[in-house]
Each structure stands twice: as structure tokens, then as C-alpha cells.
N, C-alpha and C. Protein backbone atom coordinates (compact mmCIF):
# COMPACT_ATOMS: atom_id res chain seq x y z
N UNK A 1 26.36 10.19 46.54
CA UNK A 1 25.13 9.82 47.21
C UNK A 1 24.34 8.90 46.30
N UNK A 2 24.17 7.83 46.61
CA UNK A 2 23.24 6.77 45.58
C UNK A 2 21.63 7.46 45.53
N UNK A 3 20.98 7.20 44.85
CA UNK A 3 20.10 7.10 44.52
C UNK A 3 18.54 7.05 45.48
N UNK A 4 18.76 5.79 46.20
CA UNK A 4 17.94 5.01 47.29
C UNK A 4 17.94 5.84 48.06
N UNK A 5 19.38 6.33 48.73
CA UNK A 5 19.55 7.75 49.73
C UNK A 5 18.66 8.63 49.53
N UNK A 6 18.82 9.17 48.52
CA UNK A 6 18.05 10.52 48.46
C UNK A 6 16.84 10.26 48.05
N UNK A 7 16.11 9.36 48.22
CA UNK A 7 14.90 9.17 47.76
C UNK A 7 14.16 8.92 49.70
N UNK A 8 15.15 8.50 50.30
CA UNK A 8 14.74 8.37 51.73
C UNK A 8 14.99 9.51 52.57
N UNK A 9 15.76 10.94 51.61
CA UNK A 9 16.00 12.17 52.85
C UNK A 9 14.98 12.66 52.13
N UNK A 10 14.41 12.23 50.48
CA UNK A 10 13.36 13.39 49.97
C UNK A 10 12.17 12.56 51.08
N UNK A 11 12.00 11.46 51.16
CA UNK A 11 10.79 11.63 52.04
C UNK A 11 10.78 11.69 53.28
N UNK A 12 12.01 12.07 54.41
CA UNK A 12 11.89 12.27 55.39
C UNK A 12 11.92 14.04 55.35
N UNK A 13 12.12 14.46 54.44
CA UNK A 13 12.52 16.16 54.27
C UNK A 13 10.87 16.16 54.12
N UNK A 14 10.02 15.96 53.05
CA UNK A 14 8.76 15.69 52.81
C UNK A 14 7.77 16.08 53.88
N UNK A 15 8.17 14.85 54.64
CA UNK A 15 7.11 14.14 55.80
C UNK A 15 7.06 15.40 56.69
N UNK A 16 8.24 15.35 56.89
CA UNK A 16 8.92 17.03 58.12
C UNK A 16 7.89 18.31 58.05
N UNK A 17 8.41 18.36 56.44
CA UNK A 17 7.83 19.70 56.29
C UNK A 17 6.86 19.97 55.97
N UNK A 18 5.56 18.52 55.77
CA UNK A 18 4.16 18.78 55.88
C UNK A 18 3.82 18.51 57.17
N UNK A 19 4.69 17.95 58.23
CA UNK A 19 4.29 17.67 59.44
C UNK A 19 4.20 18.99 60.01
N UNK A 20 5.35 19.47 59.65
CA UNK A 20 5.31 21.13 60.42
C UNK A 20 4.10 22.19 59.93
N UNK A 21 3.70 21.78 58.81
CA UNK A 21 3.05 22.77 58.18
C UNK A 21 1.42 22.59 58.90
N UNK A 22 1.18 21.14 59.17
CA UNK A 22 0.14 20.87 59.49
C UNK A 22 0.16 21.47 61.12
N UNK A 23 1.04 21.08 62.07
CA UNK A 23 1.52 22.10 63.41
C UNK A 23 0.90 23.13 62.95
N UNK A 24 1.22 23.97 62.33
CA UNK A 24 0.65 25.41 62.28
C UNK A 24 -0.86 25.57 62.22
N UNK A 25 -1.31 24.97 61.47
CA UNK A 25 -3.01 25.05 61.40
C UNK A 25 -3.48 25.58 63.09
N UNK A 26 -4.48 26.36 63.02
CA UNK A 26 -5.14 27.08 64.55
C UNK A 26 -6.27 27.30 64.32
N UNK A 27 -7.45 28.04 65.17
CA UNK A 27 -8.93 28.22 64.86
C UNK A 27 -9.21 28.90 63.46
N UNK A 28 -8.22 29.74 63.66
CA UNK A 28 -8.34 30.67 62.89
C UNK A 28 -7.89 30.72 61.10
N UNK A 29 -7.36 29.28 60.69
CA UNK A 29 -7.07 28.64 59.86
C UNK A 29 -7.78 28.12 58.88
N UNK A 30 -7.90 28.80 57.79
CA UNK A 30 -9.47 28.31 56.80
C UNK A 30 -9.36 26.21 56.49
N UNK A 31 -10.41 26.33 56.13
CA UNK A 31 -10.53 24.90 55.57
C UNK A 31 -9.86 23.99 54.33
N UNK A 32 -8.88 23.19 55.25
CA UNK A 32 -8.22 22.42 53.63
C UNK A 32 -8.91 22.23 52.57
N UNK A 33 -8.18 22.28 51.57
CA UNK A 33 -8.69 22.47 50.24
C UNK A 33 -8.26 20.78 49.94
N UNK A 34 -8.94 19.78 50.18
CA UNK A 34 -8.65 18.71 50.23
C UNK A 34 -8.09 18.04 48.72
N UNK A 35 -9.00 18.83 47.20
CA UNK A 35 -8.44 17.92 46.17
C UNK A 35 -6.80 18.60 45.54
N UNK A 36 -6.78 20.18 46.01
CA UNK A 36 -5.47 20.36 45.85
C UNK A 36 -4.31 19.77 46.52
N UNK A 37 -4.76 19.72 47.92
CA UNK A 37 -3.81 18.78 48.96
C UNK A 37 -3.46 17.89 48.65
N UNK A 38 -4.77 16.70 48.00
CA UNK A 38 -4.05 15.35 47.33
C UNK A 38 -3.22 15.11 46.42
N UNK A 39 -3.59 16.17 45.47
CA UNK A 39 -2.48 16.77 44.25
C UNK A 39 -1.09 16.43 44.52
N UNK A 40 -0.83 17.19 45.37
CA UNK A 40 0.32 17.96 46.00
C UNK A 40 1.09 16.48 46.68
N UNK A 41 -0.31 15.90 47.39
CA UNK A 41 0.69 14.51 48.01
C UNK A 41 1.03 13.48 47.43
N UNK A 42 -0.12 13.73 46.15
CA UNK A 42 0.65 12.61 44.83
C UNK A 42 2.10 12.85 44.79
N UNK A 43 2.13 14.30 44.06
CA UNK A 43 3.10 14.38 43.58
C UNK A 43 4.46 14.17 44.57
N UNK A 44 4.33 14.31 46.07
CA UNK A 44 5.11 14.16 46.87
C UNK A 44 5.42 12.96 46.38
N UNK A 45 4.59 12.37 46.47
CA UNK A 45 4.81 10.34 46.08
C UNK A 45 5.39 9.83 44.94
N UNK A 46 5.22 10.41 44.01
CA UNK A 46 5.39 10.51 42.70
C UNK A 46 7.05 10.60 42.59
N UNK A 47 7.56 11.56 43.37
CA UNK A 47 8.41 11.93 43.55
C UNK A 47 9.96 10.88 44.37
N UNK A 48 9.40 10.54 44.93
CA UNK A 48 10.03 8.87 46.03
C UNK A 48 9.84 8.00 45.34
N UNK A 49 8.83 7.56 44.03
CA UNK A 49 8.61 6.19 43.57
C UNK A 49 9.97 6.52 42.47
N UNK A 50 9.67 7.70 41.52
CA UNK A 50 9.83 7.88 40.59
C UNK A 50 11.89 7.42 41.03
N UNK A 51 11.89 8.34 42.09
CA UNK A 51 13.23 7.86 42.36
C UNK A 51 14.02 6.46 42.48
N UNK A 52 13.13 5.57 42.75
CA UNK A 52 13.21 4.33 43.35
C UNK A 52 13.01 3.37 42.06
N UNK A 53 12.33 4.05 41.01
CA UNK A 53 12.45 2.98 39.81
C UNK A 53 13.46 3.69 38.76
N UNK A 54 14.03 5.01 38.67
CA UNK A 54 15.38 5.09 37.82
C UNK A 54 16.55 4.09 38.58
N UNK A 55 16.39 4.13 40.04
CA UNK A 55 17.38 3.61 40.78
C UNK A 55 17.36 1.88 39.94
N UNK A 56 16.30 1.24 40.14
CA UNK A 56 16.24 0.56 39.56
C UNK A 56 16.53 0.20 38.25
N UNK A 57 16.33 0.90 36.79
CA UNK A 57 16.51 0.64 36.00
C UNK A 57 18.03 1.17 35.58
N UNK A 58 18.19 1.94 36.46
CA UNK A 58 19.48 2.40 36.24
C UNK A 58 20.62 2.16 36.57
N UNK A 59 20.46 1.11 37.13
CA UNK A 59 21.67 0.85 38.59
C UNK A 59 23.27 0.54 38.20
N UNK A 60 23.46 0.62 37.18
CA UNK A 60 24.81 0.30 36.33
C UNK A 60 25.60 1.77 35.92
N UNK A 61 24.89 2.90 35.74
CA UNK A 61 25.35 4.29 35.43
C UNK A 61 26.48 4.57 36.66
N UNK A 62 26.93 5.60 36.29
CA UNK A 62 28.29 5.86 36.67
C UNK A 62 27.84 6.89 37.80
N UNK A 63 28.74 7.23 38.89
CA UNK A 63 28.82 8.43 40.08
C UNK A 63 27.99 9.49 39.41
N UNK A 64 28.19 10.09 38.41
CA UNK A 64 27.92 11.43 38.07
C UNK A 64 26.89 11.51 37.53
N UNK A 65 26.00 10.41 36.90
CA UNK A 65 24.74 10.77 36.61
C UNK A 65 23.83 9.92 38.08
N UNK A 66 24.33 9.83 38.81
CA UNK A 66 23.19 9.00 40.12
C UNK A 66 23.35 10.32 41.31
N UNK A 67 25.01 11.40 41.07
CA UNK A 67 24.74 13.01 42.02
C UNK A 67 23.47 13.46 41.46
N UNK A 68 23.95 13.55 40.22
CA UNK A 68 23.00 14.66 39.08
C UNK A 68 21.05 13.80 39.49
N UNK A 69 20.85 12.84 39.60
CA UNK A 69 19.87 12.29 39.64
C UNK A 69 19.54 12.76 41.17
N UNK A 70 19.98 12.46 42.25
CA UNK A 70 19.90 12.46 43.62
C UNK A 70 19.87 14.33 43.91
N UNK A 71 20.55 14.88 43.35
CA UNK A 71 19.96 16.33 43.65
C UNK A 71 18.99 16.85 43.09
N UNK A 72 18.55 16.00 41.91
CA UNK A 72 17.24 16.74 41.29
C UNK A 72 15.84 16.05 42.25
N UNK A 73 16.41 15.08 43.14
CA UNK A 73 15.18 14.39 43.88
C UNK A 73 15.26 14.88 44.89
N UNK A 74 16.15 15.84 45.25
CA UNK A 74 16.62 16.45 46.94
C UNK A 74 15.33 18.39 46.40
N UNK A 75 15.80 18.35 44.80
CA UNK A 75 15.21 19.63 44.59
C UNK A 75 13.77 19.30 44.45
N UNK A 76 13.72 18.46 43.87
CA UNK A 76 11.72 18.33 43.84
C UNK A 76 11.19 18.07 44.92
N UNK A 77 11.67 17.32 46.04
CA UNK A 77 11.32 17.12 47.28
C UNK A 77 10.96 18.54 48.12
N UNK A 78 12.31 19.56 48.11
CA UNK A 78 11.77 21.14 48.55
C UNK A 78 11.19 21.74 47.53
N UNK A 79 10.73 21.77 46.74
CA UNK A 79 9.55 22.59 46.00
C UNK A 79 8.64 21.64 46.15
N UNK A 80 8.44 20.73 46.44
CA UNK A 80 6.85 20.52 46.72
C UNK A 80 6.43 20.61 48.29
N UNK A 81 7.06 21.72 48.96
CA UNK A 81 6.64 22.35 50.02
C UNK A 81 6.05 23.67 49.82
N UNK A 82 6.13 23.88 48.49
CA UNK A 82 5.35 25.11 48.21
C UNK A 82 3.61 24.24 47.81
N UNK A 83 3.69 23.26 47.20
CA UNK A 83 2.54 22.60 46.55
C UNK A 83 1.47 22.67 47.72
N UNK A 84 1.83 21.88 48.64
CA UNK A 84 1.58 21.72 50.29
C UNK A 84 0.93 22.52 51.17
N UNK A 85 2.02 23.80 51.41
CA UNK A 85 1.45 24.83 51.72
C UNK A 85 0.36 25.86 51.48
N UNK A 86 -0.14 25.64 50.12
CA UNK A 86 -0.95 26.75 49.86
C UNK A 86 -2.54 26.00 50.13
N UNK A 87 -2.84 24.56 49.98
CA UNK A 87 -4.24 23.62 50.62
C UNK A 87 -4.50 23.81 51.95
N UNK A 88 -3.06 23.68 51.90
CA UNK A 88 -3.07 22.87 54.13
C UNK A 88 -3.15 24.63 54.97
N UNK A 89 -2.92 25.87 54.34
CA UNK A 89 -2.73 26.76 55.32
C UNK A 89 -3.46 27.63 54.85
N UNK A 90 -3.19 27.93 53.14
CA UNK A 90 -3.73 29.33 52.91
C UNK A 90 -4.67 29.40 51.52
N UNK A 91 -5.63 28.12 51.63
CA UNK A 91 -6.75 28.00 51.02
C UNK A 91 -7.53 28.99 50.41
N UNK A 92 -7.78 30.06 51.69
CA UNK A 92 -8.47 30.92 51.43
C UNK A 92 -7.91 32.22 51.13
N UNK A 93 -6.99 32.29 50.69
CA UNK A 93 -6.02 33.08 49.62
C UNK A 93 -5.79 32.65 47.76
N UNK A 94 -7.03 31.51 48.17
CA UNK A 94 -6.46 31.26 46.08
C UNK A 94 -7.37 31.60 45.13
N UNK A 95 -8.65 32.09 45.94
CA UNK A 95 -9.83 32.65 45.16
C UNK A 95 -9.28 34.47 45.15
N UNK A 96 -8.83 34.85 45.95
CA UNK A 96 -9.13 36.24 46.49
C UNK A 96 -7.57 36.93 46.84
N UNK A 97 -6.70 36.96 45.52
CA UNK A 97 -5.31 37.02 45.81
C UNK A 97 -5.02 38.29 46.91
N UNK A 98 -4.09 37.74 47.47
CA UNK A 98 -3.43 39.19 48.28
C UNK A 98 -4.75 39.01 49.44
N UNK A 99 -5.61 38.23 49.58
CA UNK A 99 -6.64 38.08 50.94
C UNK A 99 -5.49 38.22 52.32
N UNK A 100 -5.92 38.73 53.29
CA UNK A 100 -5.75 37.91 54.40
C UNK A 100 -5.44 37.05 55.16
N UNK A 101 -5.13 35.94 54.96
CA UNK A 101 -5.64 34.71 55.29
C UNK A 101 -5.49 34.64 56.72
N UNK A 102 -6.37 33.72 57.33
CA UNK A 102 -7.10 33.49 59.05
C UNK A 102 -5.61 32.92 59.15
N UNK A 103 -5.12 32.03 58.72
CA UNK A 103 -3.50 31.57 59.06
C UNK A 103 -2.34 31.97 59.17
N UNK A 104 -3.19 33.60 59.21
CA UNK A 104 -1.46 34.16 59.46
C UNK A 104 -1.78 34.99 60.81
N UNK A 105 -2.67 34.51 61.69
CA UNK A 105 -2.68 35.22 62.93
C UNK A 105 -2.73 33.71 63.66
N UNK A 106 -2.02 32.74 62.92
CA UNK A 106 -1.95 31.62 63.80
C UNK A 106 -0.48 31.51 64.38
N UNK A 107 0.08 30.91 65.86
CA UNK A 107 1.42 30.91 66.47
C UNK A 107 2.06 30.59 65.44
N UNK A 108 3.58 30.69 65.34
CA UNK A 108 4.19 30.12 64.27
C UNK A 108 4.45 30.63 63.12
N UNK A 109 3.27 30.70 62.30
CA UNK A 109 3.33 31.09 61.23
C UNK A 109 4.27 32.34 60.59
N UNK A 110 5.22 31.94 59.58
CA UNK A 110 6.44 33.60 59.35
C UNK A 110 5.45 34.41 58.72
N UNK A 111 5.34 35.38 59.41
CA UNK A 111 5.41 36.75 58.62
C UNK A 111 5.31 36.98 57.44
N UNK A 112 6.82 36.77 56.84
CA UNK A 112 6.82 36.83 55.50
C UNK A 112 6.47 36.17 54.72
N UNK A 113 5.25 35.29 54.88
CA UNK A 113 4.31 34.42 53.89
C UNK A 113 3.02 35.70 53.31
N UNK A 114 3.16 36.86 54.32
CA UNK A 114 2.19 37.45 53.71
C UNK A 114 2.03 37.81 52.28
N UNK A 115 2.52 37.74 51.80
CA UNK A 115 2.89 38.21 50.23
C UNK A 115 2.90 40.41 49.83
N UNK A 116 1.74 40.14 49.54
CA UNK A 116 1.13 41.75 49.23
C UNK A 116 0.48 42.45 50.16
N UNK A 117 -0.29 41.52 51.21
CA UNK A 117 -0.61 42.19 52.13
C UNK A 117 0.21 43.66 52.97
């Protein structure tokens, strides 16, 4: 898998899974935590550039370090769906661990996000 590839499934995997995350939001859904959110979407970004200029400087390396490169951009891409999730849904769980949160009596939402509850 080159490089470029996986820098275009990390941001369609990305896009997906803050698109979905944002779907979930309902009345009952506390208020984005807007400067962690941006954080989080840097780093999403951060993440697609960063790919796109090893690709670049690198473009002569052999099969096995451009897998090894392309799955570590496939892995940072799904962990920063954890980054994501905790602004956009469950805000009001980061002051007050083990809270409640209004977003988990929203449609959709699994269950097993409750943590300790």
C-alpha cells in the first residue's frame, strides 16, 4: 500500500467517524468543548499532512518501510477517534469522572461508552 493511499483512507476513515459521531449529538447532549475539539482536529490533520510529506521526502524507500509507514497512519487515524469523541459527545464527563453524561440517553449512542457508570 503506498503511502498517498493511506493517507486518503486515514482521512476518509477520519471524516466517517467524526461524521458519525457528530449524528449522535441530541437535546440531551452537553455542549462541545470547542478548544479540545480543535485539538483533536489538528491532530486529525496533522496526521494526513504528516503522511503526505514523508511520502514526499521519502519516495525512493523500499515496500517495507512505506507498509510499516502506511499502517502506522491507518493506526493514528483510529485512535484519534477517541480524541474526537470525548469534546463532540461527552464533554460533560471530563470535569466530573464516571458523570452521567446527557449523551448517553441519546438514539445511537453504545452502551458500552458508559465507562463506571
Amino acid at each position: 500500500m503506498s503511502i498517498r493511499l493511506a493517507a486518503l483512507i486515514a482521512l476518509v476513515l477520519m471524516v466517517g467517524m467524526d461524521g458519525w459521531l457528530l449524528s449522535l449529538r441530541c437535546e440531551s447532549s452537553p455542549p462541545i468543548d470547542w478548544p479540545r475539539l480543535g485539538f483533536a482536529m489538528a491532530l486529525q490533520v496533522a496526521v494526513v499532512c504528516t503522511a503526505l510529506i514523508i511520502d514526499h521526502v521519502y519516495s525512493g524507500e523500499n515496500a517495507f518501510f512505506k507498509r510499516k509507514v502506511s499502517l502506522c497512519i491507518l493506526i493514528a487515524a483510529a485512535l484519534s477517534f477517541i480524541l474526537v469523541r470525548q469534546p463532540l459527545l461527552l464533554s460533560d464527563t471530563t470535569i466530573k469522572k464516571f458523570y452521567p453524561s446527557g449523551s448517553y440517553r441519546c438514539p445511537g449512542v453504545p452502551q458500552f461508552w458508559r465507562g463506571g457508570v
